[in-house]
C-alpha atoms as a PDB file:
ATOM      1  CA  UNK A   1      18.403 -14.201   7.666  1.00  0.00           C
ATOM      2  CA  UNK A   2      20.011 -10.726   9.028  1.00  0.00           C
ATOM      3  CA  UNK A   3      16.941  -8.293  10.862  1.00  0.00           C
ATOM      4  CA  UNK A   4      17.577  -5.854   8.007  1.00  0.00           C
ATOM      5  CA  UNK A   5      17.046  -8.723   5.204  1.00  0.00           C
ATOM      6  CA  UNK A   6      13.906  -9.518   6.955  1.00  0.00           C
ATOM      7  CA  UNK A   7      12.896  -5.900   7.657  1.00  0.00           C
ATOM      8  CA  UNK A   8      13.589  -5.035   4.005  1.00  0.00           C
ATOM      9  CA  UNK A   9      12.116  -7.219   1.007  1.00  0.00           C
ATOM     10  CA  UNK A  10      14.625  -5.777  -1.873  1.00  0.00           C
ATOM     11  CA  UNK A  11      13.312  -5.944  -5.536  1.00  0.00           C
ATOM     12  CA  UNK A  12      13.894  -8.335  -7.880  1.00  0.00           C
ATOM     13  CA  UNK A  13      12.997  -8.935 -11.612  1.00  0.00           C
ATOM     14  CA  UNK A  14       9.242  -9.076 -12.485  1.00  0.00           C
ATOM     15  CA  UNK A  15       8.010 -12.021 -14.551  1.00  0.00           C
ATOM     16  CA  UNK A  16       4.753 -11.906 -16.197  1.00  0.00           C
ATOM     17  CA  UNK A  17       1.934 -13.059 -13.643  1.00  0.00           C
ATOM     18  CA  UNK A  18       2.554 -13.845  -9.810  1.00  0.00           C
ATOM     19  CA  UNK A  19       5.763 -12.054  -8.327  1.00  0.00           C
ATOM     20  CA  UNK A  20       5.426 -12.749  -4.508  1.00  0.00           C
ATOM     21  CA  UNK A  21       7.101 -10.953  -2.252  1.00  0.00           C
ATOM     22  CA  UNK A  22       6.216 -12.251   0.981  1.00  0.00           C
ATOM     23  CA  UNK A  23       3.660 -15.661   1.859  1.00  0.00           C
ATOM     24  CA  UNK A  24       2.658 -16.863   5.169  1.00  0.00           C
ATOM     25  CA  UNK A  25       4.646 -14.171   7.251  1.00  0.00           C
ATOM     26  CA  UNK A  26       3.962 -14.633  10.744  1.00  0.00           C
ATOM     27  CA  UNK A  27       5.110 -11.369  12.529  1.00  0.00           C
ATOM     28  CA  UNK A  28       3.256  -9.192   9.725  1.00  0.00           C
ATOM     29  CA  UNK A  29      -0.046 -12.294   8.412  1.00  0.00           C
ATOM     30  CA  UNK A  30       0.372 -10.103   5.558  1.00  0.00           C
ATOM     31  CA  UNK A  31       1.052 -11.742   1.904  1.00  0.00           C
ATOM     32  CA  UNK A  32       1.764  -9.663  -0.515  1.00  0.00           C
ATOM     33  CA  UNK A  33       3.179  -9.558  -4.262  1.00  0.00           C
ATOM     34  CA  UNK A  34       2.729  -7.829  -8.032  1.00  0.00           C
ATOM     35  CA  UNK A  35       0.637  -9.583 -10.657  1.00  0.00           C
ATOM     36  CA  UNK A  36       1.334  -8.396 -14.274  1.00  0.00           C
ATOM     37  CA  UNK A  37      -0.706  -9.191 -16.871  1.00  0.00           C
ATOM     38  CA  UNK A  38      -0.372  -8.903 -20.495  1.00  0.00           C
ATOM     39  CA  UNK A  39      -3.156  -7.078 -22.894  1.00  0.00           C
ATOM     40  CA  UNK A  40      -6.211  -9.131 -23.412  1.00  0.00           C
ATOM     41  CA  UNK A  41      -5.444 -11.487 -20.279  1.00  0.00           C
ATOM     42  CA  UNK A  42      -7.367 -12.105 -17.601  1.00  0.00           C
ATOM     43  CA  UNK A  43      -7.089 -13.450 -13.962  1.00  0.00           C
ATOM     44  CA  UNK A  44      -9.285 -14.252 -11.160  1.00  0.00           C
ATOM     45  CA  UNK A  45      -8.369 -13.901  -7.619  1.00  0.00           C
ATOM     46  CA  UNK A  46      -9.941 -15.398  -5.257  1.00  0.00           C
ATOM     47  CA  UNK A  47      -8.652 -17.778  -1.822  1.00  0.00           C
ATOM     48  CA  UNK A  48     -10.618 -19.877   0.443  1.00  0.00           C
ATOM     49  CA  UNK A  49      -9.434 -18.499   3.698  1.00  0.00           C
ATOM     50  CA  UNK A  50      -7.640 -15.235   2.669  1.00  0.00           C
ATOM     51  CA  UNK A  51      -9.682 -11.947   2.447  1.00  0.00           C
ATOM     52  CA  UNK A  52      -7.652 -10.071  -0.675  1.00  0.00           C
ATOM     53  CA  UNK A  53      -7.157  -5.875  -1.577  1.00  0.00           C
ATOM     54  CA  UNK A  54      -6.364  -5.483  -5.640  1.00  0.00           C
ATOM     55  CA  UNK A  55      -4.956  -2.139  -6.061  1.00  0.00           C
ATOM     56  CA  UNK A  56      -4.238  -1.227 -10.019  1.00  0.00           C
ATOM     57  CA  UNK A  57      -0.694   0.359 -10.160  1.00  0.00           C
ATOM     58  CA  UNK A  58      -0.661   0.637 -13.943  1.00  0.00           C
ATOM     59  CA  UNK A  59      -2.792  -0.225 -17.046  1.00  0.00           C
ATOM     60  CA  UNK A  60      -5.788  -0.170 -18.378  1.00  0.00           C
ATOM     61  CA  UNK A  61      -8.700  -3.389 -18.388  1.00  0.00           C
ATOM     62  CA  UNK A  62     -11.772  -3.794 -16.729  1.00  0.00           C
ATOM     63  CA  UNK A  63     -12.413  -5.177 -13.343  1.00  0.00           C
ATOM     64  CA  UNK A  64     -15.719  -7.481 -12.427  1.00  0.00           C
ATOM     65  CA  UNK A  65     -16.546  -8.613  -8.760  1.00  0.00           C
ATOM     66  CA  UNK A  66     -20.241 -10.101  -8.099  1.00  0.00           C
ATOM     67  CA  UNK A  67     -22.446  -8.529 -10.421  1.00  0.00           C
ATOM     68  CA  UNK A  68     -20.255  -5.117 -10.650  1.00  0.00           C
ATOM     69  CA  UNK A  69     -17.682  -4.075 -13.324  1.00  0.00           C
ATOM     70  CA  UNK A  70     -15.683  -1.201 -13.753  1.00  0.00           C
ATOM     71  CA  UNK A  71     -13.157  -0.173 -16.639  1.00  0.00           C
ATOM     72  CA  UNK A  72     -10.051   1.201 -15.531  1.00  0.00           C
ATOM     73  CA  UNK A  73      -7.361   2.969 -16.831  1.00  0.00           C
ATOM     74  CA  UNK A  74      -4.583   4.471 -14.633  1.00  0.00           C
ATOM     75  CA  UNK A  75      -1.138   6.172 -16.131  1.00  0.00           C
ATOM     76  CA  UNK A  76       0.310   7.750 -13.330  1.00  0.00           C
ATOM     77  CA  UNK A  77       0.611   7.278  -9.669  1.00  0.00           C
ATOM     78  CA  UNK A  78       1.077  10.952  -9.172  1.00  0.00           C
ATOM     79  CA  UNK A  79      -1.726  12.386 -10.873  1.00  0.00           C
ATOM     80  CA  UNK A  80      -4.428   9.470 -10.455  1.00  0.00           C
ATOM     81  CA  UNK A  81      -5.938   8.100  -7.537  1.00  0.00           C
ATOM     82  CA  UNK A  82      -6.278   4.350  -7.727  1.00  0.00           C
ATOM     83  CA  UNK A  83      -9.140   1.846  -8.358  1.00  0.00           C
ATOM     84  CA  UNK A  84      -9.068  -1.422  -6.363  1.00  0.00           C
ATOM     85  CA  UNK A  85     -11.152  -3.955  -5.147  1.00  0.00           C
ATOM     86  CA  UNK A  86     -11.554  -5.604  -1.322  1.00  0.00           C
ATOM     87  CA  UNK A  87     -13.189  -9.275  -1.492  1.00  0.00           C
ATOM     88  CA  UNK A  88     -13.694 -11.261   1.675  1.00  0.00           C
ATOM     89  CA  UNK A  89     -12.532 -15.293   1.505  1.00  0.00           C
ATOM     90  CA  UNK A  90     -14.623 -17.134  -1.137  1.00  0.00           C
ATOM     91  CA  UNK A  91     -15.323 -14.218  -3.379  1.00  0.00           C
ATOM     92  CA  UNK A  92     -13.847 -13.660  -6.569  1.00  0.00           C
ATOM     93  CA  UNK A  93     -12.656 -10.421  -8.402  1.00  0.00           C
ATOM     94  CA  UNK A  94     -11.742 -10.933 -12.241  1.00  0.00           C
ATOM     95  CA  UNK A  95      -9.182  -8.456 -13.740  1.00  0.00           C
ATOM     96  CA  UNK A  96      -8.735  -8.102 -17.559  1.00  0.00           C
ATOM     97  CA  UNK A  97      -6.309  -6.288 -19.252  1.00  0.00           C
ATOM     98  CA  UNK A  98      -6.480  -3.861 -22.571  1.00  0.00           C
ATOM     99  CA  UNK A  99      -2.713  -3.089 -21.778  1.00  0.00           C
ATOM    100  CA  UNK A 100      -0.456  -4.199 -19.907  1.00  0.00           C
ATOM    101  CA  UNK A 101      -1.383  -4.011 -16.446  1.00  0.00           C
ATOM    102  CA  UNK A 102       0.159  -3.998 -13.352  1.00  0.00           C
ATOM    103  CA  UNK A 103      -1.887  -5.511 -10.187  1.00  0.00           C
ATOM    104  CA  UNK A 104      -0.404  -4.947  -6.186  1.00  0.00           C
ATOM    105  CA  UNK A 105      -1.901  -7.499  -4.231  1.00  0.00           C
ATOM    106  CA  UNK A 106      -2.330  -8.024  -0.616  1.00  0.00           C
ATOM    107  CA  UNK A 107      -3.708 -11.085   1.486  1.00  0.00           C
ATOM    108  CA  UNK A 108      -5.076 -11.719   5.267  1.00  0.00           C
ATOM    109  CA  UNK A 109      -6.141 -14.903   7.378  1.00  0.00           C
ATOM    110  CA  UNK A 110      -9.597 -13.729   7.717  1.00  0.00           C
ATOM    111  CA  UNK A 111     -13.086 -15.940   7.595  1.00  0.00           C
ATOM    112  CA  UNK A 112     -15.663 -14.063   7.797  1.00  0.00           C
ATOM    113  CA  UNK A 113     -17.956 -12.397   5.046  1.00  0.00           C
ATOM    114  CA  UNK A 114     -18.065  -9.342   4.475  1.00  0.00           C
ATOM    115  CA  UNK A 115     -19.416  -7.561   1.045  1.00  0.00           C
ATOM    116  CA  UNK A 116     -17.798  -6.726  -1.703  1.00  0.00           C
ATOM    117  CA  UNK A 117     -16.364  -4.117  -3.044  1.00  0.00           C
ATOM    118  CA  UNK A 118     -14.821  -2.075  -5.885  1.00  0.00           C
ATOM    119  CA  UNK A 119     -13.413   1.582  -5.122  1.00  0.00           C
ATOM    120  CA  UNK A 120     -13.267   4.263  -7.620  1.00  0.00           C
ATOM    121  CA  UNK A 121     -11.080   6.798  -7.976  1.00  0.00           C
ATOM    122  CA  UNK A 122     -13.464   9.335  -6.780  1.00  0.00           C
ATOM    123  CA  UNK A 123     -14.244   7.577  -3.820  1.00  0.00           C
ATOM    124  CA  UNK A 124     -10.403   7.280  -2.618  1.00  0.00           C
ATOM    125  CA  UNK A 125      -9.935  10.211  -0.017  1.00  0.00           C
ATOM    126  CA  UNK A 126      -7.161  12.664  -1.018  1.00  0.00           C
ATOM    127  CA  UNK A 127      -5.126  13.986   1.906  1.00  0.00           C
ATOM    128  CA  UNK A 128      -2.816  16.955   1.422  1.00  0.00           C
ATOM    129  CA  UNK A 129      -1.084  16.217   4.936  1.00  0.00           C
ATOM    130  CA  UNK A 130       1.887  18.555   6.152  1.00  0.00           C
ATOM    131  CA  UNK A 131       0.358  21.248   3.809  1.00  0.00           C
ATOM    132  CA  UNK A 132       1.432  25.436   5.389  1.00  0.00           C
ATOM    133  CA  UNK A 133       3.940  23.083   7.846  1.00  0.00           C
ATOM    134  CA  UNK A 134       7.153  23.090   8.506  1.00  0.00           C
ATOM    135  CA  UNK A 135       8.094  25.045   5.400  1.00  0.00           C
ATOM    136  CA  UNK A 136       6.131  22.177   3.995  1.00  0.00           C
ATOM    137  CA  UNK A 137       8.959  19.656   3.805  1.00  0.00           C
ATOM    138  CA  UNK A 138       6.839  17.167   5.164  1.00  0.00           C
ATOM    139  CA  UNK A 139       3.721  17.579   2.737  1.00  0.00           C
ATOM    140  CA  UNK A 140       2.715  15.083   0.591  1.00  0.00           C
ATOM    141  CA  UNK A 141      -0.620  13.130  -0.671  1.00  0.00           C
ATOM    142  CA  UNK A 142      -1.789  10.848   1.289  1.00  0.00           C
ATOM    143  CA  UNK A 143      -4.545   8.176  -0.163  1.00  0.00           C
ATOM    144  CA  UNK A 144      -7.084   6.196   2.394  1.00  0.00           C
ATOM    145  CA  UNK A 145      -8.609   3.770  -0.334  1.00  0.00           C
ATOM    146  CA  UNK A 146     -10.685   2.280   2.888  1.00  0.00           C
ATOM    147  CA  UNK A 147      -9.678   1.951   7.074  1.00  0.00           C
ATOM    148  CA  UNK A 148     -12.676   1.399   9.549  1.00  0.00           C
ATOM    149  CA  UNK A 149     -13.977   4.790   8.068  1.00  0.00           C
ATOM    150  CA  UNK A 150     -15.372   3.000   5.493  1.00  0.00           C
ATOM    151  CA  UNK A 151     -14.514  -0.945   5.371  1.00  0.00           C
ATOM    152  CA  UNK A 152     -16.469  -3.354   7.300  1.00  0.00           C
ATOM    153  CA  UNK A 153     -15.767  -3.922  10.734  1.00  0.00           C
ATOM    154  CA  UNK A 154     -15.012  -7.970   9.887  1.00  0.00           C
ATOM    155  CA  UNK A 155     -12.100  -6.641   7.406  1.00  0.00           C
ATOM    156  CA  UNK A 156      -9.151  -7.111   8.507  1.00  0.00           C
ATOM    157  CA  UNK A 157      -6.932  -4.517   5.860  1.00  0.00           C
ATOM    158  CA  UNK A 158      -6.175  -1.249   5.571  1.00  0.00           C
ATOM    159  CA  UNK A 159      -4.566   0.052   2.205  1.00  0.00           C
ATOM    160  CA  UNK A 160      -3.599   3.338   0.691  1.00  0.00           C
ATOM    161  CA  UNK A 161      -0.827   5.309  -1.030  1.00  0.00           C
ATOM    162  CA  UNK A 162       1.663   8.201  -0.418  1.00  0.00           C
ATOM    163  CA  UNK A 163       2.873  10.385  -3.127  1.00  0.00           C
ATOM    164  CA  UNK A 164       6.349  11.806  -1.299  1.00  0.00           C
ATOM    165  CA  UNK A 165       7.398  15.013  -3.590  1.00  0.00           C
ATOM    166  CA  UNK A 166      11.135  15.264  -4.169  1.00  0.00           C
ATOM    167  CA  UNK A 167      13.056  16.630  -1.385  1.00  0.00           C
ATOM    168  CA  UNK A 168      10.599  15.873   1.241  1.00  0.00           C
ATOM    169  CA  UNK A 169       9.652  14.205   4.064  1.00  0.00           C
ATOM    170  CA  UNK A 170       6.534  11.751   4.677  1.00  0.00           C
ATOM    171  CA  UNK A 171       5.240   9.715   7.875  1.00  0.00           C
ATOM    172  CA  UNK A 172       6.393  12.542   9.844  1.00  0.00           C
ATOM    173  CA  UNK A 173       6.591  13.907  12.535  1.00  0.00           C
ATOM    174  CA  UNK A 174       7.882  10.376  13.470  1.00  0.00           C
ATOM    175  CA  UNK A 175       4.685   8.273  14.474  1.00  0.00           C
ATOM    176  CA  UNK A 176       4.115   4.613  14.858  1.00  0.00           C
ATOM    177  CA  UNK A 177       1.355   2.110  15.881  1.00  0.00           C
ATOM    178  CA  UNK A 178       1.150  -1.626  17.043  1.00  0.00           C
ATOM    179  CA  UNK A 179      -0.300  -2.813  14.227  1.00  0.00           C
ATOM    180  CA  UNK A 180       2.257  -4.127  11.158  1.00  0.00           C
ATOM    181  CA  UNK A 181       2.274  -2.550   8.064  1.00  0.00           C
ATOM    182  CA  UNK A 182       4.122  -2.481   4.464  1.00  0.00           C
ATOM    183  CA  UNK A 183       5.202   0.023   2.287  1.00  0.00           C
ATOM    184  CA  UNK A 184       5.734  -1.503  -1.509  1.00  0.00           C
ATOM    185  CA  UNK A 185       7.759   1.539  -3.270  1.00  0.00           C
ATOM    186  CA  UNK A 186       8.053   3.270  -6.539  1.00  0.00           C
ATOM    187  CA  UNK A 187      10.148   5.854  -7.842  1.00  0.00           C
ATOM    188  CA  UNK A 188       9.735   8.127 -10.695  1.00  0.00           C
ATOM    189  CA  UNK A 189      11.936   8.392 -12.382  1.00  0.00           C
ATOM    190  CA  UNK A 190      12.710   4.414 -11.379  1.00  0.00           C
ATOM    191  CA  UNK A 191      16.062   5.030 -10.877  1.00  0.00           C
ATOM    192  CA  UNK A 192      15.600   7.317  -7.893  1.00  0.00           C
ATOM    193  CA  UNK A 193      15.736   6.315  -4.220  1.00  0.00           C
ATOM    194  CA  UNK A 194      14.759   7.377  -0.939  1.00  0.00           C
ATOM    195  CA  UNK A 195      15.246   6.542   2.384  1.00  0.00           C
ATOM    196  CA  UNK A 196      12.808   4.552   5.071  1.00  0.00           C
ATOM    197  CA  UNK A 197      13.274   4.674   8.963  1.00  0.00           C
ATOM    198  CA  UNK A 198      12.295   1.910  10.820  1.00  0.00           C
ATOM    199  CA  UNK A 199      13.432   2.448  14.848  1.00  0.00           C
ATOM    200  CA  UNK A 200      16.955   3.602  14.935  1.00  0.00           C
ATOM    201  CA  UNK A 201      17.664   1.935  11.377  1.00  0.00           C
ATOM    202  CA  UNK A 202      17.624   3.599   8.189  1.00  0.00           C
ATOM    203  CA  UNK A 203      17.153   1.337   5.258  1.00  0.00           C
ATOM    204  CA  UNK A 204      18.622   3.673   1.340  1.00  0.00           C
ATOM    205  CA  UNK A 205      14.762   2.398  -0.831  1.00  0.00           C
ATOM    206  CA  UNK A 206      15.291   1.872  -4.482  1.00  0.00           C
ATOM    207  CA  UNK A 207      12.120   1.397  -6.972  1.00  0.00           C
ATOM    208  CA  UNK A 208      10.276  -1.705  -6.136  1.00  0.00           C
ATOM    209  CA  UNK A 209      11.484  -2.912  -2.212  1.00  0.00           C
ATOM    210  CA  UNK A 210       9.672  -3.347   0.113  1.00  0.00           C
ATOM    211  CA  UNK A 211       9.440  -2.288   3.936  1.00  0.00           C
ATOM    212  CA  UNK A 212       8.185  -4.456   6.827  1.00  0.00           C
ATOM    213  CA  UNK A 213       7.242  -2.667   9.374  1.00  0.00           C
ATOM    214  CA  UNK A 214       6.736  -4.508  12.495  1.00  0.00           C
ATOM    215  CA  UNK A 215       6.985  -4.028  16.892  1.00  0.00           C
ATOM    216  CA  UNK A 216       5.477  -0.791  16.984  1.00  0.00           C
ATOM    217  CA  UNK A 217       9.070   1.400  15.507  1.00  0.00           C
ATOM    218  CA  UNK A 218       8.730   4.645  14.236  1.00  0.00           C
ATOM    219  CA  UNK A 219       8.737   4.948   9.931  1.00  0.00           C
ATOM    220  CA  UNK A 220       9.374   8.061   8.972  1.00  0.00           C
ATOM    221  CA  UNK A 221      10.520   8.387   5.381  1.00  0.00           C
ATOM    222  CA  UNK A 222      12.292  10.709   2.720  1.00  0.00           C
ATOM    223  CA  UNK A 223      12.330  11.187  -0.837  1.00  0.00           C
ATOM    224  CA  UNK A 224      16.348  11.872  -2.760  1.00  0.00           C
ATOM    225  CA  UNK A 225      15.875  15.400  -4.457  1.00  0.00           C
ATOM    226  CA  UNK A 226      14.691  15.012  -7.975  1.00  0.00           C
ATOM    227  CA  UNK A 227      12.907  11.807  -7.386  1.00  0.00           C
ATOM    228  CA  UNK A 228       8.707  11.379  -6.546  1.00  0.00           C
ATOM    229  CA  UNK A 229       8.905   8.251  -4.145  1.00  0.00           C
ATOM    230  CA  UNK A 230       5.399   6.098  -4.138  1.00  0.00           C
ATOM    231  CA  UNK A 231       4.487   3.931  -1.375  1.00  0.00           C
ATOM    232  CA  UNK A 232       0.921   1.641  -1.211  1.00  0.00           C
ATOM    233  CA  UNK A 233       0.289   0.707   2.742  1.00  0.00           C
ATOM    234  CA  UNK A 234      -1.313  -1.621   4.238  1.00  0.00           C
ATOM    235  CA  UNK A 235      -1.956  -2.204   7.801  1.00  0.00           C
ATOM    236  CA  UNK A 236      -3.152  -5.556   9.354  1.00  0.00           C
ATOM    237  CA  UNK A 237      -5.863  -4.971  12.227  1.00  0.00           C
ATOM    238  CA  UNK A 238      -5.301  -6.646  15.239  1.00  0.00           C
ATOM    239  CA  UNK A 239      -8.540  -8.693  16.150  1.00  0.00           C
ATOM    240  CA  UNK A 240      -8.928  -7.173  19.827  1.00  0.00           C
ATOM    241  CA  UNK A 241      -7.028  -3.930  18.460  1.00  0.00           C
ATOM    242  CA  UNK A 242      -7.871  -2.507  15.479  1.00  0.00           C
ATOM    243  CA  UNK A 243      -6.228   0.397  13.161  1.00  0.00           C
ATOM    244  CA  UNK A 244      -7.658   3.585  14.166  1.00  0.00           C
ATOM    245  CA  UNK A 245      -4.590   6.424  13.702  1.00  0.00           C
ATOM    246  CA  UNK A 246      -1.182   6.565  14.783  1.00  0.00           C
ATOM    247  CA  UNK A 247       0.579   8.369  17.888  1.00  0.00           C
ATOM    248  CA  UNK A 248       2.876  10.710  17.308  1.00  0.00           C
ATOM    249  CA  UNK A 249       6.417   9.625  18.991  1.00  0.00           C
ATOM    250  CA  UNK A 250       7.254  12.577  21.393  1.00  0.00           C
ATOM    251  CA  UNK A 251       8.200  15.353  21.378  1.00  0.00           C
ATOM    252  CA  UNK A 252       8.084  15.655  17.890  1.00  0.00           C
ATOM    253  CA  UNK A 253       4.192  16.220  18.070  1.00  0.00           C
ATOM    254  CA  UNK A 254       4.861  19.867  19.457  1.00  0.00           C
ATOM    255  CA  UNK A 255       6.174  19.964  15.325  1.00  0.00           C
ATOM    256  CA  UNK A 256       2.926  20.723  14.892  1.00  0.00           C
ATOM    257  CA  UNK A 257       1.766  23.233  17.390  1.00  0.00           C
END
């Protein structure tokens, strides 16, 4: 396998239920994948040694996780924050769907107990980053569903989205971080593309890859004109180094001055 076939996860055809995308990585620990379900199915997720994020991309259902549940119903990436749910190994977080729904799911060696927990909408912090910058051709939406902020400190995720308007720039000025990451894409319309950095590459993103980002590289990214480009992240914490920001790559910090 080439670095750019590892670095970049390309998309393939979605089947009803579990579409993985990557399993027992060992630069990123990160599994992730799409679970689609069809109206008036349901699924529970749960692993023994795995602590899992649920992020609803699409559909409407009802999620229950402990003695908590939640109705959902989310149409567009754009205009909707997301609901999702964070469960620690052991714990399980039921998902059933009124329509068809479409589930992003993300997975982390991690032990210990934490409680659980289902974000609303409302509770998803709303960034309008680059905004009165730059001629704003970097702004964009960024989405913090939780980070240390607001997680427990035994977590071991981060997740969140990007909404990257058409014609613009996001993840910049370039930044990076030692901690790995992915960015799982969508385009509307969903035959639009963009294009990721990663280091000194630049990778053309169609609806549906996905990005590995890994060794601390810069990951600035771009939208084609005409097209919104989504992206979920997630970031792994590093046990004796966790996720706390990024550091600009210089000098493209004095961008900002």
């Amino acid at each position: 396998m080439t670095a750019a076939q590892r670095d970049l996860i390309q998309a393939h055809p979605l089947k009803m239920g579990w579409n993985p995308y990557q399993e027992n990585d060992r630069d990123t620990q990160l599994d992730f994948g799409i679970h689609l379900l069809e109206p008036n199915q349901s699924h529970a997720f749960q692993s023994k040694e795995q602590e899992i994020a649920l992020l609803i991309l699409k559909g409407s259902g009802r999620i229950e996780a402990g003695s908590r549940a939640e109705s959902f119903e989310r149409i567009s990436w754009i205009d909707q924050s997301p609901w999702a749910v964070h469960s620690p190994a052991n714990a399980a977080a039921a998902i059933t769907a009124l329509t068809p729904v479409e589930i992003a799911v993300v997975k982390t060696p991690n032990l210990q107990a934490f409680p659980q927990k289902i974000y609303l909408p409302e509770e998803v912090e709303n960034e309008h980053r680059g905004k009165g910058m730059l001629e704003e051709m970097s702004y964009r939406i960024v989405r913090c569903v939780f980070d240390r902020r607001n997680a427990p400190p035994e977590a071991r995720l981060v997740l969140g989205e990007v909404v990257n308007f058409p014609g613009r720039w996001s993840s910049y000025p370039p930044h990076h971080h030692p901690q790995p990451e992915l960015y799982y894409y969508q385009f509307e319309p969903d035959w639009g593309y963009g294009h990721g950095e990663l280091g000194e590459t630049v990778y053309k993103i169609r609806h549906r890859d996905l990005l590995r980002i890994t060794g601390g590289r810069d990951h600035s990214q771009t939208a084609a004109p005409g097209f919104t480009m989504y992206y979920l992240w997630t970031i792994r914490h590093f046990l004796d180094n966790p996720y706390t920001g990024f550091e600009y790559t210089p000098p493209f910090e004095t961008l900002l001055s």
